[in-house]
PDB file of N, CA and C in Angstrom:
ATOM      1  N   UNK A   1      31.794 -86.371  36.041  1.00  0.00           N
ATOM      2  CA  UNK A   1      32.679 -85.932  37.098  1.00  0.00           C
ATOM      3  C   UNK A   1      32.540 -84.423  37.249  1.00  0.00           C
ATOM      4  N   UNK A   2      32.580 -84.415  38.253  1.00  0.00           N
ATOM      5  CA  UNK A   2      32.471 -82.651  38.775  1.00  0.00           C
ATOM      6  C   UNK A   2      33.659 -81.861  39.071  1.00  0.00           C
ATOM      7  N   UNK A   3      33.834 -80.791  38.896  1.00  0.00           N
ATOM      8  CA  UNK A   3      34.948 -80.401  39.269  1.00  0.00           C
ATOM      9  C   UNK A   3      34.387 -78.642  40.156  1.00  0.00           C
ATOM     10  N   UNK A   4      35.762 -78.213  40.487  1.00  0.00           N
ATOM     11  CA  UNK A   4      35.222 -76.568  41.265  1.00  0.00           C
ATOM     12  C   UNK A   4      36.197 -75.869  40.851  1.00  0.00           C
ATOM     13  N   UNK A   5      35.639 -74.634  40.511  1.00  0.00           N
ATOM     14  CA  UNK A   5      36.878 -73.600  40.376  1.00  0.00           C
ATOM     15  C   UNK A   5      37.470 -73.429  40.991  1.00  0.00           C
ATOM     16  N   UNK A   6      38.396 -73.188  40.087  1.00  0.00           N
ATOM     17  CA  UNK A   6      40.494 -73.384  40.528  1.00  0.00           C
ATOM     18  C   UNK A   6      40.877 -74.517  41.053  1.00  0.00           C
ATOM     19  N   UNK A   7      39.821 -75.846  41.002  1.00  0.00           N
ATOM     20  CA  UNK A   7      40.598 -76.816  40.619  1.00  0.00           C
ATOM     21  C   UNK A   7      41.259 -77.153  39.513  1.00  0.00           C
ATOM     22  N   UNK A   8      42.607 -77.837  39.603  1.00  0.00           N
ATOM     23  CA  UNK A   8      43.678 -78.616  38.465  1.00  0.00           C
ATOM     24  C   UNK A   8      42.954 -80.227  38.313  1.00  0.00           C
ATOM     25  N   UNK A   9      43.519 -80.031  36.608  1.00  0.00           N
ATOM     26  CA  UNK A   9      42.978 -81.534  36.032  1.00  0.00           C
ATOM     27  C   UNK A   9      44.051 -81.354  34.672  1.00  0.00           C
ATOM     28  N   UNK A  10      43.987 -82.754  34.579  1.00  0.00           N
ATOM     29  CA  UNK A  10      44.323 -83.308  33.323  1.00  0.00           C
ATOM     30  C   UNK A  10      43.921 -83.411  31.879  1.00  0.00           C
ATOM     31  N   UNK A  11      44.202 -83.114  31.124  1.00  0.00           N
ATOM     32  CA  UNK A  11      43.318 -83.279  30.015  1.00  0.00           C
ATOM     33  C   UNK A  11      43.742 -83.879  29.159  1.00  0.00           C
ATOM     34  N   UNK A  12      42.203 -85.238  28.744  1.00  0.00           N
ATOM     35  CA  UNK A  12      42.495 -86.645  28.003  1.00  0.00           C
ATOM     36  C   UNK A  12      42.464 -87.083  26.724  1.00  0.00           C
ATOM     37  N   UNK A  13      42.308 -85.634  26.068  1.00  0.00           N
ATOM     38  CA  UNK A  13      42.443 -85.899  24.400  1.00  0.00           C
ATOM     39  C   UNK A  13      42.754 -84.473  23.871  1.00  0.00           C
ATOM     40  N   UNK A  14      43.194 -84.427  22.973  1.00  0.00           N
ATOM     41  CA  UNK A  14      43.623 -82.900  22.179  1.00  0.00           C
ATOM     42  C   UNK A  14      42.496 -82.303  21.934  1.00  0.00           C
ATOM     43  N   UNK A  15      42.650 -80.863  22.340  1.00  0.00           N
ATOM     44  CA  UNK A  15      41.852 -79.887  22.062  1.00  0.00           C
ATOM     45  C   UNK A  15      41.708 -79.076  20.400  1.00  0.00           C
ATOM     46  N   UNK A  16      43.463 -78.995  20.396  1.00  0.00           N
ATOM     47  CA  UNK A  16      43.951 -78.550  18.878  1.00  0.00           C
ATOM     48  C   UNK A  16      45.186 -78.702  18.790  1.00  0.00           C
ATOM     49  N   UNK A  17      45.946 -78.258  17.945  1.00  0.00           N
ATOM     50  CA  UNK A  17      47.595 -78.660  18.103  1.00  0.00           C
ATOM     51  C   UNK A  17      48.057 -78.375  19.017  1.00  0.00           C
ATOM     52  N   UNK A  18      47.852 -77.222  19.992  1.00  0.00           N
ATOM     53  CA  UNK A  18      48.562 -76.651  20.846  1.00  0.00           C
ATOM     54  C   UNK A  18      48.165 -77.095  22.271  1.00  0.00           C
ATOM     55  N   UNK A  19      47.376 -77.401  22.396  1.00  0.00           N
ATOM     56  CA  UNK A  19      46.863 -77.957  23.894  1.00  0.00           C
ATOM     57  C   UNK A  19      46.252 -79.310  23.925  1.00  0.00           C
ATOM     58  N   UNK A  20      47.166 -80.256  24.256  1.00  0.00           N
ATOM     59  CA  UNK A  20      47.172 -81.698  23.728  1.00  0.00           C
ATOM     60  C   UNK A  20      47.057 -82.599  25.319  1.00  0.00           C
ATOM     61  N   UNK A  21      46.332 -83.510  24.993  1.00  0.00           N
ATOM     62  CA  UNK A  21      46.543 -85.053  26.106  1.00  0.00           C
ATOM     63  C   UNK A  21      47.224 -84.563  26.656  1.00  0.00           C
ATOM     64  N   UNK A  22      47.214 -84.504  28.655  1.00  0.00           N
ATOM     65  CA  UNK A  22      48.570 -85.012  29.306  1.00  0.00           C
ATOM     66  C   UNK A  22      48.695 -83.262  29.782  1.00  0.00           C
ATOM     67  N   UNK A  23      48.239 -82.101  29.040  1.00  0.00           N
ATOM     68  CA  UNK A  23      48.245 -80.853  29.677  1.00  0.00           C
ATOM     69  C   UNK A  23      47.831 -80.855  31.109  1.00  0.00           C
ATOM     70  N   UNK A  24      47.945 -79.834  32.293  1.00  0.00           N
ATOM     71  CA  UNK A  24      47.429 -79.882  32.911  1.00  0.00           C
ATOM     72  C   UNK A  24      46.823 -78.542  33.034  1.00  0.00           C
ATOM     73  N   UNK A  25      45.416 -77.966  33.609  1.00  0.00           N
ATOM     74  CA  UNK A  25      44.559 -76.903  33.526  1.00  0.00           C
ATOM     75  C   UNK A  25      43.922 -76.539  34.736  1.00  0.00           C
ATOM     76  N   UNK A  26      43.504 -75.739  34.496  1.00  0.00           N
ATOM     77  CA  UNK A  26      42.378 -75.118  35.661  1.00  0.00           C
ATOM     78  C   UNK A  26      42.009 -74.454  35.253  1.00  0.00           C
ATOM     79  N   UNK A  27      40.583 -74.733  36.352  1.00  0.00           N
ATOM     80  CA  UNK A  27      38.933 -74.419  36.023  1.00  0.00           C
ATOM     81  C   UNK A  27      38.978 -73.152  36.463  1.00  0.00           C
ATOM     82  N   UNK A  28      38.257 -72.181  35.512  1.00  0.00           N
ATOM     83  CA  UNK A  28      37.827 -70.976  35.921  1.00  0.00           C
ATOM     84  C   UNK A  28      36.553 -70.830  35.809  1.00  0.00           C
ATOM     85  N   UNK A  29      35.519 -71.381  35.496  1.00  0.00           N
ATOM     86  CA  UNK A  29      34.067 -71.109  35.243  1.00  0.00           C
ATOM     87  C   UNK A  29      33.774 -72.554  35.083  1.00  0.00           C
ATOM     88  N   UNK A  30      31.957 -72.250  35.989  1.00  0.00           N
ATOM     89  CA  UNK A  30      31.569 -73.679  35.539  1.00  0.00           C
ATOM     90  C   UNK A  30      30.264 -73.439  34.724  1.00  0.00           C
ATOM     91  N   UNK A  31      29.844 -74.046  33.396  1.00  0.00           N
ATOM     92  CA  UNK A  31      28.877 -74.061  32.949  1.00  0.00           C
ATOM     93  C   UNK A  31      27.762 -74.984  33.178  1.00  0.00           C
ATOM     94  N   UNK A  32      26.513 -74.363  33.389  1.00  0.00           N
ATOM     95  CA  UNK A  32      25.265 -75.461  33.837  1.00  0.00           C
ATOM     96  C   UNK A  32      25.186 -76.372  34.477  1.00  0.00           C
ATOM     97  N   UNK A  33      25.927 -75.986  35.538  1.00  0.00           N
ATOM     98  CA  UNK A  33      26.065 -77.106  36.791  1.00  0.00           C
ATOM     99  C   UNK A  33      27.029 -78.177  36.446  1.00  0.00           C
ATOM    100  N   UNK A  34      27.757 -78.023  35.573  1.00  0.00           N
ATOM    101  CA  UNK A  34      28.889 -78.993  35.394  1.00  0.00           C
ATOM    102  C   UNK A  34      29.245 -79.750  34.119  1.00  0.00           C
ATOM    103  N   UNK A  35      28.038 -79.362  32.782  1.00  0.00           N
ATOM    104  CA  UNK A  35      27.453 -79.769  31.907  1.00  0.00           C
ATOM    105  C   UNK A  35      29.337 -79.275  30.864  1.00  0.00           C
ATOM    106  N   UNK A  36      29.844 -78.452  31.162  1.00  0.00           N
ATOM    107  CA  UNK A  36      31.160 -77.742  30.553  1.00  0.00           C
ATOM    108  C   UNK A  36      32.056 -77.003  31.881  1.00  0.00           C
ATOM    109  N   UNK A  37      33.265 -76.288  31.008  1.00  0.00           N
ATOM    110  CA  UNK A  37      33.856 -75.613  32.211  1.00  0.00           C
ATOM    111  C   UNK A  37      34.758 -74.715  31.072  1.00  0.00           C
ATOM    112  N   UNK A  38      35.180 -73.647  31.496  1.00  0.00           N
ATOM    113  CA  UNK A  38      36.023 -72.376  30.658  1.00  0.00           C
ATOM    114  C   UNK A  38      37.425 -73.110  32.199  1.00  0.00           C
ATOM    115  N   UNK A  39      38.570 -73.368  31.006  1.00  0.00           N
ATOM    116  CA  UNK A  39      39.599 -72.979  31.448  1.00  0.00           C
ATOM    117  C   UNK A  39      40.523 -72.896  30.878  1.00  0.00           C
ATOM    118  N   UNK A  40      41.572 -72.725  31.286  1.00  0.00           N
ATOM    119  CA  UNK A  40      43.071 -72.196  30.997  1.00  0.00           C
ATOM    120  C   UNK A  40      44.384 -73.340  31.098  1.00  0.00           C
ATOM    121  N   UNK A  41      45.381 -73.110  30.346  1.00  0.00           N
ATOM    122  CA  UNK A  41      46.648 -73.880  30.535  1.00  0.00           C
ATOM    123  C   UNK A  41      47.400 -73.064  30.570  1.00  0.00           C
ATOM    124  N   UNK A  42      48.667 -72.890  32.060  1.00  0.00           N
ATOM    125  CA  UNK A  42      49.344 -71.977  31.961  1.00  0.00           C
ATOM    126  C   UNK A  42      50.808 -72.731  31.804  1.00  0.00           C
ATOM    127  N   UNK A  43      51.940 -71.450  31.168  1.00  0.00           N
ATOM    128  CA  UNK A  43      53.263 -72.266  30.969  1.00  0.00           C
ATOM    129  C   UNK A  43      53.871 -72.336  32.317  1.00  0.00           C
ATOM    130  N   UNK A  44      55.154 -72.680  32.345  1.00  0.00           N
ATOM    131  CA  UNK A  44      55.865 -72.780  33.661  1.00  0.00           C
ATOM    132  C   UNK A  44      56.272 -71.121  33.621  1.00  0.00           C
ATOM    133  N   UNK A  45      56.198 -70.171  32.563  1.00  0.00           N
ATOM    134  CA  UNK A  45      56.921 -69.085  32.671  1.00  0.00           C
ATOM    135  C   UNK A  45      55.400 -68.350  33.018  1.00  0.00           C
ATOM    136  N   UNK A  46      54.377 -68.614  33.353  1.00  0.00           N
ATOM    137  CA  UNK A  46      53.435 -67.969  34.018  1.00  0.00           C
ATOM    138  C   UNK A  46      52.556 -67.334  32.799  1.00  0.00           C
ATOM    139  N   UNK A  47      52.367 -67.510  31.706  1.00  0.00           N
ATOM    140  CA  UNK A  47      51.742 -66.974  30.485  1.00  0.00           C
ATOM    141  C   UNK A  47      51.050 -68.096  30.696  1.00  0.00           C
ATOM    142  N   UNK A  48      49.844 -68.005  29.488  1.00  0.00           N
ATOM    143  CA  UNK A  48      48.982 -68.759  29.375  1.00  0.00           C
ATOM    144  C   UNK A  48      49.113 -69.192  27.675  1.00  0.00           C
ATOM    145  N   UNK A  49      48.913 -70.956  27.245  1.00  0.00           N
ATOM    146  CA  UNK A  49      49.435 -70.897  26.149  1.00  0.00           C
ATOM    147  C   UNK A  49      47.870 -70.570  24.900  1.00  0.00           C
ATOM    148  N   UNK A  50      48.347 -70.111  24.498  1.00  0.00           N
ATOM    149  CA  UNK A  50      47.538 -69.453  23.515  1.00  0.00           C
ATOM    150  C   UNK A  50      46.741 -70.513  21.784  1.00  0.00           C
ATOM    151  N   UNK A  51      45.653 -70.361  21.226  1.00  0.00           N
ATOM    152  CA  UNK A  51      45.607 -70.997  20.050  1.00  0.00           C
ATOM    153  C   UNK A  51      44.546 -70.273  19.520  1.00  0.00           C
ATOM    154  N   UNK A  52      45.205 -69.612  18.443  1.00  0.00           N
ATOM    155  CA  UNK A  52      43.903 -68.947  17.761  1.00  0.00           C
ATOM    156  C   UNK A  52      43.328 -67.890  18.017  1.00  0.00           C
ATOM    157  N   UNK A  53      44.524 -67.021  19.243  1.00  0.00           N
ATOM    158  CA  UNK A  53      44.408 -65.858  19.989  1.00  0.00           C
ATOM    159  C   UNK A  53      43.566 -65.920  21.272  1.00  0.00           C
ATOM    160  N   UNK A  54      43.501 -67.528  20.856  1.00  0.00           N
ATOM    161  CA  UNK A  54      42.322 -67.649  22.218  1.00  0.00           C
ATOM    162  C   UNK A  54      43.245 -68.017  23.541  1.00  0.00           C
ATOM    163  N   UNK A  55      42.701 -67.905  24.970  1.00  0.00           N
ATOM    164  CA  UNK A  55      43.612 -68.094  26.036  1.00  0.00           C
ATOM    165  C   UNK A  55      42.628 -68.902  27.293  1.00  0.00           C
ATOM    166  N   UNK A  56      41.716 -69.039  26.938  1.00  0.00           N
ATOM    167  CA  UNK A  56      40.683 -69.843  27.597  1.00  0.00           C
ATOM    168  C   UNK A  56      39.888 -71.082  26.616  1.00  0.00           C
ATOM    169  N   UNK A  57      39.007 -71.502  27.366  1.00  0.00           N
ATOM    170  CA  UNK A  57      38.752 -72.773  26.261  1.00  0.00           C
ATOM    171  C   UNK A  57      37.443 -73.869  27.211  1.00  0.00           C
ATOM    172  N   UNK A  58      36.171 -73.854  26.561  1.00  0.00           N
ATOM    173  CA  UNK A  58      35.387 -74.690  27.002  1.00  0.00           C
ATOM    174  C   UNK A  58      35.855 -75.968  26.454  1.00  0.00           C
ATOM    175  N   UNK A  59      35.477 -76.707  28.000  1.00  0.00           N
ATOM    176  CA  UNK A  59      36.069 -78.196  27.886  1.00  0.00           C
ATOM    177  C   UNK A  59      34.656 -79.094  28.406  1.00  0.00           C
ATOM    178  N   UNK A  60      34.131 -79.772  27.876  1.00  0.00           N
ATOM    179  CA  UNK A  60      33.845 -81.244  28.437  1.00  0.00           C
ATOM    180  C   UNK A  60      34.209 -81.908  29.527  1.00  0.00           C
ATOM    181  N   UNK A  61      33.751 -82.175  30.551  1.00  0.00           N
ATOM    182  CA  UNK A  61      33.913 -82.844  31.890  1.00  0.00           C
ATOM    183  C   UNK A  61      34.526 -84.469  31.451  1.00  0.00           C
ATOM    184  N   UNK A  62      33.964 -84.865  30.042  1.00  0.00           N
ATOM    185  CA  UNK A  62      34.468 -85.861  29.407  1.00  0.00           C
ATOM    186  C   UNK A  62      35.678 -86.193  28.868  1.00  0.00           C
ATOM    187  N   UNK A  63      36.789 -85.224  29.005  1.00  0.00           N
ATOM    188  CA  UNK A  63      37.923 -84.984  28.786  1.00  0.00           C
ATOM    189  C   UNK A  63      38.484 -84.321  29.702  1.00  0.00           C
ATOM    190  N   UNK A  64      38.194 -84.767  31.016  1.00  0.00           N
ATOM    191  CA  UNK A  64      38.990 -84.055  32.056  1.00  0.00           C
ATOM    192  C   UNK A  64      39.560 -85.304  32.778  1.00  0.00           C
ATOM    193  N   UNK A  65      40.265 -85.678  33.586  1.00  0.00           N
ATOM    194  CA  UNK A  65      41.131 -86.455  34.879  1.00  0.00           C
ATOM    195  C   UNK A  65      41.310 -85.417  35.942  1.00  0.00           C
ATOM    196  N   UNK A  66      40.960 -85.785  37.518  1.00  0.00           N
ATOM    197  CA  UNK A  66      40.912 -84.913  38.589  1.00  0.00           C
ATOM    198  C   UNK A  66      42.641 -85.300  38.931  1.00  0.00           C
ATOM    199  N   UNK A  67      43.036 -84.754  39.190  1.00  0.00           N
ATOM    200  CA  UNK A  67      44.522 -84.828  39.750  1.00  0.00           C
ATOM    201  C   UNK A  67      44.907 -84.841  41.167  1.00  0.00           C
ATOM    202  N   UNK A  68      45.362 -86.157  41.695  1.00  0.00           N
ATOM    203  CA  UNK A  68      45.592 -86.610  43.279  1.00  0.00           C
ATOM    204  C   UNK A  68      46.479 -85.529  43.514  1.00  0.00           C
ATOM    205  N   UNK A  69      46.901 -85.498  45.084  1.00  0.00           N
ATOM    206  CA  UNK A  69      47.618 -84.287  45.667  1.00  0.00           C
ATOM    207  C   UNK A  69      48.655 -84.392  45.284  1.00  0.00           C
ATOM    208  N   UNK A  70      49.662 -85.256  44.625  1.00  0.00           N
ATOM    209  CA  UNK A  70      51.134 -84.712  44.574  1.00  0.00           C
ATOM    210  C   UNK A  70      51.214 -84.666  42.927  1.00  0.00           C
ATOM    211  N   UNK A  71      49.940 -84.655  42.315  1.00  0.00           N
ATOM    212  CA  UNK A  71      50.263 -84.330  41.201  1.00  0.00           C
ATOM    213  C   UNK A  71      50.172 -83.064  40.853  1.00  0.00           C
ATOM    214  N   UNK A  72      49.577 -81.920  41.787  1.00  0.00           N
ATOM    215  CA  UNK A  72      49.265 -80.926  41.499  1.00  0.00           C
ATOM    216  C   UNK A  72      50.536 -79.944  41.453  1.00  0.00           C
TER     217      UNK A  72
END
């Protein structure tokens, strides 16, 4: 599945304790034509949640869900 930057998606398995199943994210970078993607989870208070000092995070297209319009 493909996705485009600053699209929102779902994400379908835990990353680490802190960014788990069921998050929702967006894409900021795409790697090798779609092969990965760098993105972000932000809170409702507009921060971004953090693990390991890290605030971004390569993901697998294999652990993503595209999100219909009223889920966004």
């Amino acid at each position: 599945m493909n996705f485009s930057k600053y699209e929102y998606f779902t994400l379908s398995e835990d990353l680490n304790p802190i960014i788990t199943a069921g998050m929702k994210g967006v894409v900021l970078e795409i790697y090798n034509s779609g092969e990965a993607y760098e993105v972000e989870f932000v809170k409702t208070d507009g921060t971004n949640y953090e693990f390991c000092s890290q605030s971004t995070f390569t993901v697998r297209p294999e652990v993503m869900s595209k999100l219909s319009g009223e889920e966004k």
